[in-house]
Protein backbone atom coordinates (compact mmCIF):
# COMPACT_ATOMS: atom_id res chain seq x y z
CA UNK A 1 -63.78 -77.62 -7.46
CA UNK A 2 -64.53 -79.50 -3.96
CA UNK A 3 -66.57 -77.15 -1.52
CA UNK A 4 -68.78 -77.18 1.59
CA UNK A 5 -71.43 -75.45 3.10
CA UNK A 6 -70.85 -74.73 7.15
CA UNK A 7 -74.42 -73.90 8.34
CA UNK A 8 -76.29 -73.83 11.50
CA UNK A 9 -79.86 -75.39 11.49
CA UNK A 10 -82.29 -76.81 13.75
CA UNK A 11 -84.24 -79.42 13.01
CA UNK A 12 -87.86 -77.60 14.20
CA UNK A 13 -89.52 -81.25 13.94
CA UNK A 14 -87.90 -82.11 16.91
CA UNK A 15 -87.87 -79.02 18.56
CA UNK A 16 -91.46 -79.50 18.60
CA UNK A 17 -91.95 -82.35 19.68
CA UNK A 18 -89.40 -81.63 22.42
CA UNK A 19 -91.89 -78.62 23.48
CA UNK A 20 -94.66 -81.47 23.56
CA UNK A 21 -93.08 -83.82 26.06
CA UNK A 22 -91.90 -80.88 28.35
CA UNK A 23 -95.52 -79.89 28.54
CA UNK A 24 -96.74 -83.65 29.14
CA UNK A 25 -93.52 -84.19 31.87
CA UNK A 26 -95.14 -80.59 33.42
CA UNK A 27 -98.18 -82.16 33.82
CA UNK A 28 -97.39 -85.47 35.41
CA UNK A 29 -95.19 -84.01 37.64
CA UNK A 30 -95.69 -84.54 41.02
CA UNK A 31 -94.27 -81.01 42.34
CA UNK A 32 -96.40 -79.37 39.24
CA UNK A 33 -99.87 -80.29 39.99
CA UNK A 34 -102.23 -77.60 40.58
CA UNK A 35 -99.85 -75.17 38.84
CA UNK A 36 -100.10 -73.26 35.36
CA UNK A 37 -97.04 -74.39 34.27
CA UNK A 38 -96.95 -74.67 30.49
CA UNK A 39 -94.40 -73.98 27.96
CA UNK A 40 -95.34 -72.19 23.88
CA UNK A 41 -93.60 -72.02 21.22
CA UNK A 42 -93.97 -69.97 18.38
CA UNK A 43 -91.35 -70.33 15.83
CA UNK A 44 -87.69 -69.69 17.57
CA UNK A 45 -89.39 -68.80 20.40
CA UNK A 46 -90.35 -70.57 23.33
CA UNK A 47 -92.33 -69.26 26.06
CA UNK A 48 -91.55 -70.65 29.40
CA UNK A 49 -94.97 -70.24 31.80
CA UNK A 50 -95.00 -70.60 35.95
CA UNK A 51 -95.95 -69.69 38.87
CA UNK A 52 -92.35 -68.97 40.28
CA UNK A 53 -88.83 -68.72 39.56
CA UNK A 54 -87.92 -71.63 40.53
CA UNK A 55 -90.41 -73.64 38.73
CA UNK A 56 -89.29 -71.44 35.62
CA UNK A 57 -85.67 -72.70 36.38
CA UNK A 58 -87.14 -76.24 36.54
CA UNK A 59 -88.96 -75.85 32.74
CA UNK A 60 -85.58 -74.77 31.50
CA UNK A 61 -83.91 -77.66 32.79
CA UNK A 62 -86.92 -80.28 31.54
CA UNK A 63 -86.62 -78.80 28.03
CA UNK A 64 -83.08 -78.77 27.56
CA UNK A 65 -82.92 -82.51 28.51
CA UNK A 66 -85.74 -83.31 26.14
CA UNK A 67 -83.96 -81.05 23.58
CA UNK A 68 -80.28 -83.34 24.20
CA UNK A 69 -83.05 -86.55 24.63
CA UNK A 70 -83.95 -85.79 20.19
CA UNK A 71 -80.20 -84.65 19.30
CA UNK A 72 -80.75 -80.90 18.68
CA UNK A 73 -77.66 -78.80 19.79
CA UNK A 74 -78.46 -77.03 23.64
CA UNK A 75 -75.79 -74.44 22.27
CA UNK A 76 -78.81 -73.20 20.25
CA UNK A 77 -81.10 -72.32 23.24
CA UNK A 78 -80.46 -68.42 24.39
CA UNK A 79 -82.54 -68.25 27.93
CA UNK A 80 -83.65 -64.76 28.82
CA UNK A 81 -83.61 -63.26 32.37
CA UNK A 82 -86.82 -64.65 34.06
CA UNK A 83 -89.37 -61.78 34.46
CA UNK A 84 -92.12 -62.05 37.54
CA UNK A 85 -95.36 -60.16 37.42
CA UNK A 86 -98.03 -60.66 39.59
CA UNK A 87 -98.43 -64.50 40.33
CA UNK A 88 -97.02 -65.56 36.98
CA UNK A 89 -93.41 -65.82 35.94
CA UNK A 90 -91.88 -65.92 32.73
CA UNK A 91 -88.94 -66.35 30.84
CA UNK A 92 -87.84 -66.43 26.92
CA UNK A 93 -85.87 -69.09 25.25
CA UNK A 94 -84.44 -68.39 22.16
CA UNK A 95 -83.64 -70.65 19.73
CA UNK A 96 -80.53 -69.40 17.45
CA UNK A 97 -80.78 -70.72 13.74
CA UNK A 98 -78.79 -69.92 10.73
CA UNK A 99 -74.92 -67.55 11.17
CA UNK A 100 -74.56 -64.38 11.85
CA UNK A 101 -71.98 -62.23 10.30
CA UNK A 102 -69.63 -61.91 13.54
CA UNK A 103 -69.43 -65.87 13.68
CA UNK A 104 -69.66 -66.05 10.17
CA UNK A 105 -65.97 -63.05 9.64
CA UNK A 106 -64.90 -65.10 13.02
CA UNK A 107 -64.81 -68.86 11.23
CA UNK A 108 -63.72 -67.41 7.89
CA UNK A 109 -60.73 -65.58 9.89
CA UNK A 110 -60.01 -68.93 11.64
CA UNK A 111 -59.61 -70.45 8.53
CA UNK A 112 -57.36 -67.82 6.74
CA UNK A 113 -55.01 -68.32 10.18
CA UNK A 114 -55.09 -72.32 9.45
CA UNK A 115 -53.06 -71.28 6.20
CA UNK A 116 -54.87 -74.59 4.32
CA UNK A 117 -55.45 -74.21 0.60
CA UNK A 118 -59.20 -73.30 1.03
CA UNK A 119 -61.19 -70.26 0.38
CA UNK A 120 -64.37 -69.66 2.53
CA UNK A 121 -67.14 -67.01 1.76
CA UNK A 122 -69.66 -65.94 3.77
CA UNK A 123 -73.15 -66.68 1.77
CA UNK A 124 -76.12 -64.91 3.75
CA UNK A 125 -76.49 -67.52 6.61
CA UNK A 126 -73.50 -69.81 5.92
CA UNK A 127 -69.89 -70.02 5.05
CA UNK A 128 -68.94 -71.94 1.65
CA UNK A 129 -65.60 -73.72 2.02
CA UNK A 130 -64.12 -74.16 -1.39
CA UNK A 131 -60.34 -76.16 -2.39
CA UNK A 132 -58.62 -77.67 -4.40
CA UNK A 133 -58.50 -80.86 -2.54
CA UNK A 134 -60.91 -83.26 -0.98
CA UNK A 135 -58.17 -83.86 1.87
CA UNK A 136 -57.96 -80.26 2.27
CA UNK A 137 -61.72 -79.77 2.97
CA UNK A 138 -61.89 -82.48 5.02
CA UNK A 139 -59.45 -80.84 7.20
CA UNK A 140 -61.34 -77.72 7.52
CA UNK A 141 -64.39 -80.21 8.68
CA UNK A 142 -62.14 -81.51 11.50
CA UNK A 143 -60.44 -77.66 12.34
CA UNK A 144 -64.15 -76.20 13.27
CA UNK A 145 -65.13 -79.62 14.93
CA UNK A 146 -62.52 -79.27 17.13
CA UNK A 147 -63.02 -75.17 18.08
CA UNK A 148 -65.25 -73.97 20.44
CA UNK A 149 -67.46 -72.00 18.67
CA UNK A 150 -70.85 -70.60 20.66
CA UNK A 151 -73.23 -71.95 17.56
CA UNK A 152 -73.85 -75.76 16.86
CA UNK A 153 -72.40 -76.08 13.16
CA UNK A 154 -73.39 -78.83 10.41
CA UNK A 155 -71.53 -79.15 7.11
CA UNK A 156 -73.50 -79.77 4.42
CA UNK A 157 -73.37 -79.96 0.31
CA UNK A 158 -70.05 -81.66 0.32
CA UNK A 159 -69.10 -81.79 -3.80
CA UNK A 160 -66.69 -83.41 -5.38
């Protein structure tokens, strides 16, 4: 039988280097000089490093546009409240990968309520999409495309 797999990955390669040219824009920046401004990332995590709020708000900005610059999804990012401690402010950007089982019961529900000829079951991280019909699945494809969902989604192991 035809079937899909509805996932939701980043591609950390580019995430990366994303991180890299925020922290080389930081530094050329004219309004940054003389400032500890730096951003870290350690896995889904990136750490966003300033002096002020502001500048924090600033980072943010630079690294979603490098982010959109590569292609990865800015629905991804998750940007914590921006905490201030002595001379140094901080915020946490969190970068969502795979589905959760909310989204996951939510995109299998708005399937069942399309009424196609498809079955979809939730498999750890991802939703497989299973019918009958190539058309059918296809269909599906262009349903979730068109919701708004808060995840990016790709579809991927598309069988015939």
């Amino acid at each position: 039988m035809p079937s899909f797999d509805v996932v939701s990955e980043l591609d950390m390669h580019q995430v990366t280097n994303a991180v890299d040219q925020s922290n080389r824009v930081v530094k050329n920046r004219f309004d940054f000089k003389g400032v500890d401004a730096r951003f870290l990332r350690k896995e889904n995590v990136v750490e966003v490093v300033s002096e002020s709020e502001f500048q924090v708000r600033q980072m943010v900005d630079m690294l979603q546009a490098e982010l959109i610059r590569r292609e990865v999804d800015v629905k991804c990012m998750e940007v914590g409240d921006i905490i201030e401690s002595g001379k140094t402010a901080k915020a946490i950007v969190t970068l969502q990968e795979g589905i959760d089982t909310d989204t996951a019961r939510k995109i299998v529900k708005m399937i069942k309520q399309e009424k196609l000829k498809v079955q979809a079951a939730i498999q750890g991280d991802q939703v497989r999409v299973t019918g009958k019909k190539r058309d059918d699945l296809q269909q599906v494809i262009a349903f979730l495309r068109q919701s708004e969902l808060d995840i990016p989604l790709q579809y991927q192991n598309f069988r015939d």
